[in-house]
Protein backbone atom coordinates (compact mmCIF):
# COMPACT_ATOMS: atom_id res chain seq x y z
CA UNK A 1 0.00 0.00 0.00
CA UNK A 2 1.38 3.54 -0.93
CA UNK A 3 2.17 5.63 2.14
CA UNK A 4 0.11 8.92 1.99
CA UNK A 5 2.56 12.27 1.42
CA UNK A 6 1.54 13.75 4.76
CA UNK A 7 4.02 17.05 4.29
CA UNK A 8 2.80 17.79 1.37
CA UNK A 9 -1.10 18.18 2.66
CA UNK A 10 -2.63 21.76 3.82
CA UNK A 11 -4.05 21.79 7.24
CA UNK A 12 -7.55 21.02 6.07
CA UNK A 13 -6.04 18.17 4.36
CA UNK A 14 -4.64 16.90 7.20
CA UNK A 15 -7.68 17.43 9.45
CA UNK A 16 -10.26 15.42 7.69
CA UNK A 17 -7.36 12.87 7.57
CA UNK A 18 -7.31 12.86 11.43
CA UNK A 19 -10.63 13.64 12.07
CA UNK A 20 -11.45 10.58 9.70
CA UNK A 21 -9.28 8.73 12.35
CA UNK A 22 -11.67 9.52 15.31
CA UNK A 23 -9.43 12.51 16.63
CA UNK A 24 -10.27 15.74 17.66
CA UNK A 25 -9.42 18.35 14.52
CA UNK A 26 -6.63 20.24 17.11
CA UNK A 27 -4.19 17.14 16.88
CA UNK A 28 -4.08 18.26 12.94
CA UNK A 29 -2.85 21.63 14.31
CA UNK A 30 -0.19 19.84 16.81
CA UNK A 31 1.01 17.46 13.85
CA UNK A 32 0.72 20.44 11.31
CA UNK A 33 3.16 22.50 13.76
CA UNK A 34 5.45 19.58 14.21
CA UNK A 35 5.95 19.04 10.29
CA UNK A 36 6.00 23.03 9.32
CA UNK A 37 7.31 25.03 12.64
CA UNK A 38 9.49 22.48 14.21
CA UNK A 39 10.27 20.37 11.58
CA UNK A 40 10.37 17.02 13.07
CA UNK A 41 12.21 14.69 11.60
CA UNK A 42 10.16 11.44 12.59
CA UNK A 43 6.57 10.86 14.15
CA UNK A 44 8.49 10.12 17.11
CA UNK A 45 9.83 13.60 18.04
CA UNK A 46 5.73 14.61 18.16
CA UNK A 47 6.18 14.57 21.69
CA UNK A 48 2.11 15.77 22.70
CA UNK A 49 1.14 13.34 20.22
CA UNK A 50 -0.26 9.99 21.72
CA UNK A 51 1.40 6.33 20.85
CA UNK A 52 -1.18 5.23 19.55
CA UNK A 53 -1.78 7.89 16.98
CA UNK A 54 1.79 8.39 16.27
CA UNK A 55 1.65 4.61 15.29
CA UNK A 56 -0.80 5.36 12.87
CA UNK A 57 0.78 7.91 11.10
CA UNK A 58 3.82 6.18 11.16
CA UNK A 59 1.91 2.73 9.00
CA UNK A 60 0.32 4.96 6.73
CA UNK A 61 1.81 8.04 6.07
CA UNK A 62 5.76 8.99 4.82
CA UNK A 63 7.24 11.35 6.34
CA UNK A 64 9.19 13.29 3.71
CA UNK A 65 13.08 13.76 5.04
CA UNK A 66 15.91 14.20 2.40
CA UNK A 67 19.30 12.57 3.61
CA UNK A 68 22.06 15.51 3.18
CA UNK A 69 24.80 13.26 1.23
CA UNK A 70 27.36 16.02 0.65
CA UNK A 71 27.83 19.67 1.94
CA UNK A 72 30.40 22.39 0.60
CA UNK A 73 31.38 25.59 2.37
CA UNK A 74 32.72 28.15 0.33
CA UNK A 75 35.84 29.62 2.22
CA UNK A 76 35.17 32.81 0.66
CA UNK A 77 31.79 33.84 1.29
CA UNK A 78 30.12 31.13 3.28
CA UNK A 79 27.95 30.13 0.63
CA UNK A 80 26.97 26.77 1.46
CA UNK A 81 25.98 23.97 -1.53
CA UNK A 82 23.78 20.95 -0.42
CA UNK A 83 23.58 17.40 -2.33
CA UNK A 84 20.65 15.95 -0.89
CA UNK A 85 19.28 12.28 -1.75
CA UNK A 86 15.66 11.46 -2.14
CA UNK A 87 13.87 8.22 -0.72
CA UNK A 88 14.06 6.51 -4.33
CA UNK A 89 17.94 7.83 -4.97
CA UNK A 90 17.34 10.51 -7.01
CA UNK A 91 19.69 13.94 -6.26
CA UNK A 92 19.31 17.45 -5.98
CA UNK A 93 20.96 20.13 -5.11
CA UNK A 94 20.18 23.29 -2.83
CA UNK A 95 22.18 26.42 -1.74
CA UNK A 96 22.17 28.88 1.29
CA UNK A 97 23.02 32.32 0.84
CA UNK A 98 24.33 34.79 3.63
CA UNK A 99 23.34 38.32 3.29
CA UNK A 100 22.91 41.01 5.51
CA UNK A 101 19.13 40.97 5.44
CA UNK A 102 19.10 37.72 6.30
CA UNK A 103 19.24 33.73 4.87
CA UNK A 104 18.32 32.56 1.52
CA UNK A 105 18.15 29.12 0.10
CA UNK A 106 17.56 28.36 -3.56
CA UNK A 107 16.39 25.46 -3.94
CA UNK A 108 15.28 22.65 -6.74
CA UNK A 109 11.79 22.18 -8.16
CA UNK A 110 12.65 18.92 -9.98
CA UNK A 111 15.71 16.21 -10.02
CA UNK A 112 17.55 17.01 -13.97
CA UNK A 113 15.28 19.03 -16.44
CA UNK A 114 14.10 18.84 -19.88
CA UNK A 115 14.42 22.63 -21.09
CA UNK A 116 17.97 22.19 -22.27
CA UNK A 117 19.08 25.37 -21.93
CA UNK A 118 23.09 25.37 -23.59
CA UNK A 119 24.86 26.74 -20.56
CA UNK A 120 23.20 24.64 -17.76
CA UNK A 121 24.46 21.93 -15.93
CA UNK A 122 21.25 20.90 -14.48
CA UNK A 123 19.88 19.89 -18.23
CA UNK A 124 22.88 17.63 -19.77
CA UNK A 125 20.83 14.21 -18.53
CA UNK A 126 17.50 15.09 -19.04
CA UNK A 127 14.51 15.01 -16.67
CA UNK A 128 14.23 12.72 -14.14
CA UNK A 129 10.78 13.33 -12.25
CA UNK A 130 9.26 16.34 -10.41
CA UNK A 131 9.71 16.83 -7.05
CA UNK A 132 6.73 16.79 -4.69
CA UNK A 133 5.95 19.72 -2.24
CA UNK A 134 7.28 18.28 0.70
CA UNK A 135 11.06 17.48 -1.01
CA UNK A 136 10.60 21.37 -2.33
CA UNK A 137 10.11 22.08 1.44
CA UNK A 138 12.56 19.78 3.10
CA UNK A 139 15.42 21.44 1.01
CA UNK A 140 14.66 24.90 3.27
CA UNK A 141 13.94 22.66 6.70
CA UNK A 142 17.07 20.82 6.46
CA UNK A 143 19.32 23.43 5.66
CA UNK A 144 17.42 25.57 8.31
CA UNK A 145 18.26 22.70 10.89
CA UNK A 146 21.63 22.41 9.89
CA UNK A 147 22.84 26.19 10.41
CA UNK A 148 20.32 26.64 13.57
CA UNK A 149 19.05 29.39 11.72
CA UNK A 150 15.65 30.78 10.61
CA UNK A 151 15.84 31.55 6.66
CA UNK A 152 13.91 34.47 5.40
CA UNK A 153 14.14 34.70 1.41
CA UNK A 154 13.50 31.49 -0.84
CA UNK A 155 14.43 31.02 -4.65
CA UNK A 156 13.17 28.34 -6.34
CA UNK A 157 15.88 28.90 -8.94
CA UNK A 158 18.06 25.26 -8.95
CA UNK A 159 17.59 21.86 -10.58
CA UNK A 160 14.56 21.96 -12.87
CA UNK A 161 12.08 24.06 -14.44
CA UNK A 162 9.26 25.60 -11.77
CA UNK A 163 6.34 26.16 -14.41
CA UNK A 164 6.84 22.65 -15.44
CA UNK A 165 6.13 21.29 -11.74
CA UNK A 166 3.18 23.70 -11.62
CA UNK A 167 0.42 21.74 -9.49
CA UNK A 168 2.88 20.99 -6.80
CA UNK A 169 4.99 24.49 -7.23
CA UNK A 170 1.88 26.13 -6.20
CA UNK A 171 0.93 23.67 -3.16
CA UNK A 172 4.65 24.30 -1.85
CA UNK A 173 3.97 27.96 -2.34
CA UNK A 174 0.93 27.38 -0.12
CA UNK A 175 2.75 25.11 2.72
CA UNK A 176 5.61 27.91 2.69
CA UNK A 177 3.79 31.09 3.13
CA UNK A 178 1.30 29.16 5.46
CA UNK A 179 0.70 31.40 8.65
CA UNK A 180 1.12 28.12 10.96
CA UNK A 181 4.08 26.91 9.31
CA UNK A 182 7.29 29.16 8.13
CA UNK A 183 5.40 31.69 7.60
CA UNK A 184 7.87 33.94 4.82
CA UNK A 185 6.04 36.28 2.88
CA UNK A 186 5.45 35.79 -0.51
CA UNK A 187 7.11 38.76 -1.46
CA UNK A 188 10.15 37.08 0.02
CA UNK A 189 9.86 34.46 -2.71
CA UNK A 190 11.43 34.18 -5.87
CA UNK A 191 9.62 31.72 -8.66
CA UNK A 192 12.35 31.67 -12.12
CA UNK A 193 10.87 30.06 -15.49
CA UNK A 194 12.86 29.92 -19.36
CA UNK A 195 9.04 31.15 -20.24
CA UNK A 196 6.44 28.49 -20.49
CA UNK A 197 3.73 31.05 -21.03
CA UNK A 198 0.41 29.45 -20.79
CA UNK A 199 1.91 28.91 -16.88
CA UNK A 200 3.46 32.67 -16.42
CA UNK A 201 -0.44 33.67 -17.46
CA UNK A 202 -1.98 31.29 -14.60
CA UNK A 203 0.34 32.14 -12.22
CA UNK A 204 -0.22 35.88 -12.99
CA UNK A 205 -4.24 35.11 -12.51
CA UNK A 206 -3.10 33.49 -8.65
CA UNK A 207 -2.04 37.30 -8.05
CA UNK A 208 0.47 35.99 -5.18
CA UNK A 209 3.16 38.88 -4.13
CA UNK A 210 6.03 36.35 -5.06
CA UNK A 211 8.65 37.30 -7.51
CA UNK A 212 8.57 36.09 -11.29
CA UNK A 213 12.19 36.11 -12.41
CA UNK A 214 12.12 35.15 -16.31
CA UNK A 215 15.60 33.73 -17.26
CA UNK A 216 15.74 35.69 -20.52
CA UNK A 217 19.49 35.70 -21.65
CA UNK A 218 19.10 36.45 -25.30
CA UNK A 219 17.86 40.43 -26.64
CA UNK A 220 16.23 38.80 -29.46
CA UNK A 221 14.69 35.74 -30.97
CA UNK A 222 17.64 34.51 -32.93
CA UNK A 223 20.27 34.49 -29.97
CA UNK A 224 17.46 32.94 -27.88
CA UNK A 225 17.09 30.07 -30.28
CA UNK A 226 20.43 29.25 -29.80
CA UNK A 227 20.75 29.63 -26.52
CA UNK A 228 17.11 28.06 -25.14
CA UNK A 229 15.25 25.28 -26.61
CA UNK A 230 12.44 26.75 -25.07
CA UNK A 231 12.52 29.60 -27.87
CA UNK A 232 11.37 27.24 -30.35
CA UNK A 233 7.86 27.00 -28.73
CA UNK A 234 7.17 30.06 -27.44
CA UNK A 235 8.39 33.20 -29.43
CA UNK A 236 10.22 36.00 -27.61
CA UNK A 237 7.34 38.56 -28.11
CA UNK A 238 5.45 36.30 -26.39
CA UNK A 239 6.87 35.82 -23.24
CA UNK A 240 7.54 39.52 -22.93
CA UNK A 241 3.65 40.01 -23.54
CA UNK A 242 3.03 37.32 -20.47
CA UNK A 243 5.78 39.44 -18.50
CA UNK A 244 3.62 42.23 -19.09
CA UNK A 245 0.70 40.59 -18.26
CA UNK A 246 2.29 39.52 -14.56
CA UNK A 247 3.02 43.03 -13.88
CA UNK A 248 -0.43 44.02 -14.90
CA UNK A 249 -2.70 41.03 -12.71
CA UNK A 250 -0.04 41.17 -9.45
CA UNK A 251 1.62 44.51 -9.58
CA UNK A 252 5.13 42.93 -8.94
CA UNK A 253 8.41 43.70 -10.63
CA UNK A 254 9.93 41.48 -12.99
CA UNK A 255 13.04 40.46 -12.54
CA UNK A 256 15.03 39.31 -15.98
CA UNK A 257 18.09 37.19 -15.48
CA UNK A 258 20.61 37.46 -18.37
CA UNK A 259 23.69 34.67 -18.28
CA UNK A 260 26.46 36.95 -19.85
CA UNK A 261 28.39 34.57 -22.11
CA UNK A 262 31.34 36.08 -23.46
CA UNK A 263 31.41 36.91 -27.62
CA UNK A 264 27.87 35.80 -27.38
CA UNK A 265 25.64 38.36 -25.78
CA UNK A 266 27.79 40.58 -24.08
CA UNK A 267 28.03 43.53 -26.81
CA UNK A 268 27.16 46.64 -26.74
CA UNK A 269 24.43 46.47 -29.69
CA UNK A 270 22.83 43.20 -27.44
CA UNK A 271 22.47 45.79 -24.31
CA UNK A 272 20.70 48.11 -26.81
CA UNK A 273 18.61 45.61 -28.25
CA UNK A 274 18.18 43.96 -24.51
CA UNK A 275 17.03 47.98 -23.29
CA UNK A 276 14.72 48.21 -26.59
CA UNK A 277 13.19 45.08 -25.88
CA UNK A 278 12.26 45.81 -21.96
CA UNK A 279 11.86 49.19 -22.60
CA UNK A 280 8.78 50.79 -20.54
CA UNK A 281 8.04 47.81 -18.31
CA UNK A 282 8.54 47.87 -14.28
CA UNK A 283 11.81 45.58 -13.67
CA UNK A 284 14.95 44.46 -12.78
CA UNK A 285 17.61 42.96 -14.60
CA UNK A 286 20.35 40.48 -12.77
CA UNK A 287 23.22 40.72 -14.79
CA UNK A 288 25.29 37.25 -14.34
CA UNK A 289 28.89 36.39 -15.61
CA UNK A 290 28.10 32.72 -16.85
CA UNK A 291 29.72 29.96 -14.89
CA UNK A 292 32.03 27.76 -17.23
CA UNK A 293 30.65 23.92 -17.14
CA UNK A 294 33.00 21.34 -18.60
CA UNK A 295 30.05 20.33 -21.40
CA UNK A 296 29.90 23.55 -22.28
CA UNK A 297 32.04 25.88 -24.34
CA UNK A 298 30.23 29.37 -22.88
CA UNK A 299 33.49 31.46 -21.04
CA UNK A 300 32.47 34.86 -18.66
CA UNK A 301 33.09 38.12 -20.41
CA UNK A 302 36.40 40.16 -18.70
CA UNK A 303 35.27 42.56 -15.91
CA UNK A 304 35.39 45.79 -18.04
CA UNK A 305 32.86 44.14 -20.89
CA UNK A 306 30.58 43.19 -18.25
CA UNK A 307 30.49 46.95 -16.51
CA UNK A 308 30.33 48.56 -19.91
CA UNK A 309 26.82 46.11 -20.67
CA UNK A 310 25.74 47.52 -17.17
CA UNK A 311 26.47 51.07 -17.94
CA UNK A 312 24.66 50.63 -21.42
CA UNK A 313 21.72 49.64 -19.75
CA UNK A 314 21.95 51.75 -17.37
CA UNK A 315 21.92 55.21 -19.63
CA UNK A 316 18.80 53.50 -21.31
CA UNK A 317 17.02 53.78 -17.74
CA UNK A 318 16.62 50.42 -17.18
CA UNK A 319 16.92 48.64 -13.59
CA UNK A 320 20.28 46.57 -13.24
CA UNK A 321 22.25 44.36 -11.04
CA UNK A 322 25.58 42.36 -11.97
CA UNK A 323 25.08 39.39 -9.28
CA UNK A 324 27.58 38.86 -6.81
CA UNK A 325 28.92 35.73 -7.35
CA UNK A 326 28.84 33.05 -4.51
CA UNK A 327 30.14 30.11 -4.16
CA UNK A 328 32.66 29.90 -7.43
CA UNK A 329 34.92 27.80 -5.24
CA UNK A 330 32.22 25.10 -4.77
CA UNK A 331 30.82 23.84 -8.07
CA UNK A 332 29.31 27.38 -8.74
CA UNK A 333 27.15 26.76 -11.75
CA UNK A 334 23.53 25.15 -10.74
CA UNK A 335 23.85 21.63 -11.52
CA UNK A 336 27.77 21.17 -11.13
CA UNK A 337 27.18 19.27 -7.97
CA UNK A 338 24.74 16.92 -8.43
CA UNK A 339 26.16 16.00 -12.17
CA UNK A 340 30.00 15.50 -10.86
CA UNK A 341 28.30 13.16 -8.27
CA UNK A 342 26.18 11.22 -10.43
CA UNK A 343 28.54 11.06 -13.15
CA UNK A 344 31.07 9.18 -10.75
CA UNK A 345 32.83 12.37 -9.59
CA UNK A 346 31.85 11.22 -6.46
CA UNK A 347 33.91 13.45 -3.76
């Protein structure tokens, strides 16, 4: 018999489960609080919880908890990189950021992807499977539990493609931002896509305060072909129009990441093109120096290209960033991790 995901249910989820049971509805809110405030790590730890009930849960529900299997700490920054392993072996990958306003993780949505974008380690073996609300969570509860620290900003900006885990992006989304469990404010979430638009447009229609950062990285339609798979089924124009319509339905900035890869869309005609192409609509672009990948042949622009694509920008009034970059030391690039272990790297 297949366990039920019990991490991955809301609290009224969880109350007609235990109400089903013969229980009074405020053990839901006890168990609820154990999975999403104190993130217990068995049934066992639910201390106010009776035997009897905690034997229950234990023979039919799983209790989603990823085993950490490898952990770097950048020695310059502090940046720390996570390999986590999932109950059927699959891998991911996670990272915790320091900043002065506080901790953010950036986590996976799925284990590999299928977008194939040409500078990303996380595509070069395909898709694997989707990950289910409660691994998306239990990427943010371990690390939290790890550092002994609350974290304040999430990213869902690693392994995979959000928009293409919609159903169970949005029930994460729910769990996360949950007044009786974390409890971080949607505007303190980040959501990235390559631009599936039908899903930008129902995401838009949710009109949640999170953060849609489209990972643009071409000016035009050409350079995006090249660059993004993705371009062949949905046409630059339209993406842009479903960036608009975000702005329009939620009232939230865009944010625009753009992988500068050097001799390929670093000049100064790209930046006009780039300014041309965002020109008039509320956001924020994140400038970032690509990451070389061994299967790749994409190298980082020198420092004064990159501030001269900045200052282009810049004079054409648009909103931009370089990203600092953390973590170079420790497999960088999203992906590098979890392919050098899977591909045998091992440590």
């Amino acid at each position: 018999m297949t366990k039920a995901d019990i991490k991955s249910w809301n609290r009224k989820e969880l109350e007609e489960f235990i109400v089903d049971r013969g229980e009074k509805p405020f053990r839901a809110r006890q168990i609820y609080a154990w999975l999403h405030q104190r993130q217990a790590a068995s049934f066992q730890e639910m201390t106010d919880i009776s035997k009897d009930l905690k034997e229950q849960l234990a023979k039919s529900c799983e209790l989603t908890v990823l085993r950490q299997e490898r952990r770097q700490i950048s020695t310059i920054d502090g940046t720390r990189k996570y390999l986590f392993a999932l109950a059927d072996g699959a891998m991911i990958e996670s990272v915790l950021m320091r900043y002065k306003h506080g901790n953010s993780v950036c986590i996976s949505s799925q284990a590999g992807c299928r977008m194939g974008c040409r500078f990303c380690a996380s595509t070069l073996d395909g898709l694997v499977r989707n990950l289910t609300p409660a691994e998306m969570l239990d990427q943010i509860y371990r690390i939290s539990s790890d550092i002994g620290e609350r974290i304040s900003n999430v990213v869902v900006m690693g392994t995979g493609e959000p928009l293409d885990n919609y159903e169970n992006l949005l029930k994460f989304l729910e769990l996360l931002t949950d007044q009786w469990g974390l409890h971080i404010s949607q505007r303190n979430v980040t959501v990235s896509t390559c631009g599936i638009v039908p899903r930008i447009r129902e995401l838009a229609e949710k009109k949640l305060q999170i953060t849609l950062a489209l990972s643009l990285h071409a000016p035009n339609q050409q350079k995006r072909l090249e660059l993004m798979p993705v371009a062949n089924k949905y046409e630059l124009h339209e993406v842009m129009e479903a960036c608009w319509y975000y702005f329009e339905q939620t009232g939230r900035r865009v944010t625009f990441e753009y992988a500068l890869a050097g001799g390929v869309n670093d000049r100064e005609s790209d930046a006009r093109e780039l300014a041309e192409l965002l020109g008039g609509l509320n956001c924020h672009v994140n400038l970032i120096p690509v990451n070389p990948i061994r299967e790749r042949k994409f190298q980082q622009p020198n420092g004064n290209v990159i501030q001269k694509f900045k200052n282009k920008l810049e004079k054409y009034g648009i909103n931009v960033t370089i990203r600092r970059e953390m973590g170079r030391d420790i497999d960088g690039a999203c992906g590098q991790l979890r392919r050098r272990y899977t591909s045998g790297g091992g440590e």
